[in-house]
C-alpha atoms as a PDB file:
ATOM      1  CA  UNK A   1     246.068 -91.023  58.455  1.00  0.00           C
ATOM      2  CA  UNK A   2     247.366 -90.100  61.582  1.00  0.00           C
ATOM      3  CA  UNK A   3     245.596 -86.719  63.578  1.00  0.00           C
ATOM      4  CA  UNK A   4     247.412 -85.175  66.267  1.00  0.00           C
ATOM      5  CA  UNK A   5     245.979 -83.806  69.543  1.00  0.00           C
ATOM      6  CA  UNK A   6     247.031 -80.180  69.880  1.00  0.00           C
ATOM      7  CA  UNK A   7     246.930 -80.471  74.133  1.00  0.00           C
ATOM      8  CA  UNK A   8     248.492 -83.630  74.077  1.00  0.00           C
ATOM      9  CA  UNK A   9     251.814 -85.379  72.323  1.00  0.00           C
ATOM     10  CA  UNK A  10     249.531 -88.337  71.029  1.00  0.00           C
ATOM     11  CA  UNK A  11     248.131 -88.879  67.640  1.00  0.00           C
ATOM     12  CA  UNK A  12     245.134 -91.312  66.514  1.00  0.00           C
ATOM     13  CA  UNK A  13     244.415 -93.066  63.224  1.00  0.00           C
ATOM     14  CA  UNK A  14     241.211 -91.248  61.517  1.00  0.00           C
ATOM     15  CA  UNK A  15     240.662 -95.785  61.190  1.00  0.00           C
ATOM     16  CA  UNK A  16     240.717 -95.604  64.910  1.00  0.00           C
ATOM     17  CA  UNK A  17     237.654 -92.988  65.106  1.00  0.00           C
ATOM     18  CA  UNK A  18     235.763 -94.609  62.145  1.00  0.00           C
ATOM     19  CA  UNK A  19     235.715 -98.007  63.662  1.00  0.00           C
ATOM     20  CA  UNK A  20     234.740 -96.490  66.885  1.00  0.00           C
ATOM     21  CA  UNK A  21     231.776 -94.481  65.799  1.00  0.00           C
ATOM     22  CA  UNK A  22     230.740 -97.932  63.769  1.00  0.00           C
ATOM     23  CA  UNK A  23     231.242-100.357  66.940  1.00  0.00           C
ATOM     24  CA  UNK A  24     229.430 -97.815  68.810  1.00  0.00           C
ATOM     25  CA  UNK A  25     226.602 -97.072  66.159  1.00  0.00           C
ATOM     26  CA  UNK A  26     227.135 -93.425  67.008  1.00  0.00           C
ATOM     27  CA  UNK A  27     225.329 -91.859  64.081  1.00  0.00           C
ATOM     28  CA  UNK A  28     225.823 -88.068  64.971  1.00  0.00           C
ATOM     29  CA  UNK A  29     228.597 -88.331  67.544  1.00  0.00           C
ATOM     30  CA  UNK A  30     228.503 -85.238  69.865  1.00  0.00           C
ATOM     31  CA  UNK A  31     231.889 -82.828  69.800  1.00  0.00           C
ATOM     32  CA  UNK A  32     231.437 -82.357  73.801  1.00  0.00           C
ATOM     33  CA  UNK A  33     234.451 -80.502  74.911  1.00  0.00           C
ATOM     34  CA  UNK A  34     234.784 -79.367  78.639  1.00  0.00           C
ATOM     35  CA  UNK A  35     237.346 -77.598  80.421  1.00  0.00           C
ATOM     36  CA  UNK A  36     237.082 -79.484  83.290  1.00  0.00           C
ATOM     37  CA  UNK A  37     239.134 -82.754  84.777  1.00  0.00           C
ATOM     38  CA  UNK A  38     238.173 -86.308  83.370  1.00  0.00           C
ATOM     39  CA  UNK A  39     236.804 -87.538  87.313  1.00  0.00           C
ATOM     40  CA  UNK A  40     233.968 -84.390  86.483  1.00  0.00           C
ATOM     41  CA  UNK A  41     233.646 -84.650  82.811  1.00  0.00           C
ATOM     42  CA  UNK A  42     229.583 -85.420  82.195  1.00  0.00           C
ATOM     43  CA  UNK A  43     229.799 -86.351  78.751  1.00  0.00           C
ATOM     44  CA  UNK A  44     231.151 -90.302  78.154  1.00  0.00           C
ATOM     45  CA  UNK A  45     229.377 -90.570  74.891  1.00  0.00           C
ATOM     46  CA  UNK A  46     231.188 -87.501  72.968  1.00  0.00           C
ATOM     47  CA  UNK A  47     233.960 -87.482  70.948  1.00  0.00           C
ATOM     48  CA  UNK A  48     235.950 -85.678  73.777  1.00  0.00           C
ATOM     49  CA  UNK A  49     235.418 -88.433  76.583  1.00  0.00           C
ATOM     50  CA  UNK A  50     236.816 -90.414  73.789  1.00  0.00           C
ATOM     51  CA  UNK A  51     240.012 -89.007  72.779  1.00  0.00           C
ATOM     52  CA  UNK A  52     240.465 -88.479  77.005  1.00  0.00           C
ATOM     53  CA  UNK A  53     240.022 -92.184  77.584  1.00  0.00           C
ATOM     54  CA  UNK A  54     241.403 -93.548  74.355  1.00  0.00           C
ATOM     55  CA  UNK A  55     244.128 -91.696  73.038  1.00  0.00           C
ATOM     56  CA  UNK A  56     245.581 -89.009  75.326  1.00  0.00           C
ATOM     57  CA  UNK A  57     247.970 -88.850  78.061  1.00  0.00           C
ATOM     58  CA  UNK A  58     247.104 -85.984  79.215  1.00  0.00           C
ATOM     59  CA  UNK A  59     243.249 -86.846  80.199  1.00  0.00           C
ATOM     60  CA  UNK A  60     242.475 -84.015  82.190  1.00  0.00           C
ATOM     61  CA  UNK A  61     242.251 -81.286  79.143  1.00  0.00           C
ATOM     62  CA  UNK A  62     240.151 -80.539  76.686  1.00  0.00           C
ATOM     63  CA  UNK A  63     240.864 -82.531  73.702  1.00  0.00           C
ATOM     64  CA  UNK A  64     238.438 -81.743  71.557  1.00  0.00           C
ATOM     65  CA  UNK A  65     239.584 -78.673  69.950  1.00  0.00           C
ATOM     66  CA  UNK A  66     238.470 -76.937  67.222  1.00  0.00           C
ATOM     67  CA  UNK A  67     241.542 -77.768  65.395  1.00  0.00           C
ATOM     68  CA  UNK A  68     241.216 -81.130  65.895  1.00  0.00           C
ATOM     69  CA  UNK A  69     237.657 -81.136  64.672  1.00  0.00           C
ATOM     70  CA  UNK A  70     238.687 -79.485  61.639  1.00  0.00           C
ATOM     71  CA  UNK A  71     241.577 -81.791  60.903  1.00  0.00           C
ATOM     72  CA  UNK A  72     238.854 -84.665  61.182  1.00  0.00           C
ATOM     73  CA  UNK A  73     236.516 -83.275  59.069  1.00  0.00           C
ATOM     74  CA  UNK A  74     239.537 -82.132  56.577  1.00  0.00           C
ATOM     75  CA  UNK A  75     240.232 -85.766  55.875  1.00  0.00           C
ATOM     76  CA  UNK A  76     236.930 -86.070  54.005  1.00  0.00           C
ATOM     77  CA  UNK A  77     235.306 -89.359  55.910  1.00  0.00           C
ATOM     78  CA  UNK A  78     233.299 -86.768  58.834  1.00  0.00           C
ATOM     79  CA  UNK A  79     231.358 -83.418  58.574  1.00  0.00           C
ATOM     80  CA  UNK A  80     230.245 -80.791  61.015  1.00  0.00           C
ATOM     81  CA  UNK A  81     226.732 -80.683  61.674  1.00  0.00           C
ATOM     82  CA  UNK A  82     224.305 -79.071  64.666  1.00  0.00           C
ATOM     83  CA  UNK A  83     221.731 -81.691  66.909  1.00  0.00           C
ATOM     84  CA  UNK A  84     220.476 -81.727  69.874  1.00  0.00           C
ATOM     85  CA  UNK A  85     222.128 -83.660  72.557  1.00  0.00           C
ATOM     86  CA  UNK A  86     220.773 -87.030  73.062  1.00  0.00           C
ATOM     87  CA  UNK A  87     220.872 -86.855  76.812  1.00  0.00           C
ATOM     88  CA  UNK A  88     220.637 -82.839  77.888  1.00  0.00           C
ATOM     89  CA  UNK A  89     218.102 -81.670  75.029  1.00  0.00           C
ATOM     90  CA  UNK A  90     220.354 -78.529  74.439  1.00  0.00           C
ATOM     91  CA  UNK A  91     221.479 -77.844  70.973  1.00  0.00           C
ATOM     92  CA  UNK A  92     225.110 -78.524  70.256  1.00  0.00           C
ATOM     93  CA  UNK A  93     228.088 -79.661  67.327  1.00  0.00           C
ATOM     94  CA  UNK A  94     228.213 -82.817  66.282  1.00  0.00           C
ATOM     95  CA  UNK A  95     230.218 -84.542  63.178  1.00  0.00           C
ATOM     96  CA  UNK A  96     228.353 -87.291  60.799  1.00  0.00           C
ATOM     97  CA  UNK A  97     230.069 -89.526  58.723  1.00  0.00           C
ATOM     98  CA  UNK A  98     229.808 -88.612  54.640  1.00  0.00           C
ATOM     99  CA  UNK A  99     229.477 -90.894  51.720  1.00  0.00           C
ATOM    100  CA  UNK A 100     233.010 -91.259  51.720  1.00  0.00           C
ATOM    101  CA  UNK A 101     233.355 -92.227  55.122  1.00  0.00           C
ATOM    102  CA  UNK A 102     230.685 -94.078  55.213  1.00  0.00           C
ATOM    103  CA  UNK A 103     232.077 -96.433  52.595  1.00  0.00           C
ATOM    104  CA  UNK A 104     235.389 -96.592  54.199  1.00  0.00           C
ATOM    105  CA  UNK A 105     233.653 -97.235  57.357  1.00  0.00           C
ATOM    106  CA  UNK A 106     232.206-100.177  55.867  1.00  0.00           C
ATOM    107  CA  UNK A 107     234.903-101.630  54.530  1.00  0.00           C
ATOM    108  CA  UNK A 108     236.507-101.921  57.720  1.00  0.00           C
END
């Protein structure tokens, strides 16, 4: 199921992000979206540094948009959930894989 970036013509595979939050045992990845260039972006573990580095042309926007989010967690494999950041300490968004995606993550 293709998801398209709304700052960027590219699309990704939901398969794409559930293989890379398994290969990458990211439990609770962070959302992490900056307005700021990729050469200053802080955040390489977040979903953000991911769709800059992985998916996107346009690398030096914000990619993770709320819409985006939402059509992530709309496909039923991902959920919204508050944590603290792993490396600042500062409470922040973060999506977790459910039951469903947790068996399709498996499978893979």
């Amino acid at each position: 199921m293709p998801i398209q970036l709304d700052q960027d013509p590219n699309a990704f595979q939901v398969g794409d992000l559930l293989q890379h939050v398994r290969n990458n045992r990211l439990d609770e990845p962070i959302i992490g979206g900056q307005n700021v260039r990729l050469a200053n972006f802080t955040k390489d573990y977040s979903l953000d540094y991911w769709f800059r580095t992985s998916v996107a042309q346009r690398c030096d926007r914000r990619q993770a948009t709320v819409s985006v989010v939402n059509a992530i967690c709309a496909t039923g494999f991902f959920t919204r959930t508050p944590i603290v950041d792993p490396h600042t300490g500062r409470r922040c968004k973060a999506i977790v894989l459910t039951a469903a995606g947790r068996v399709r993550s498996s499978a893979m």
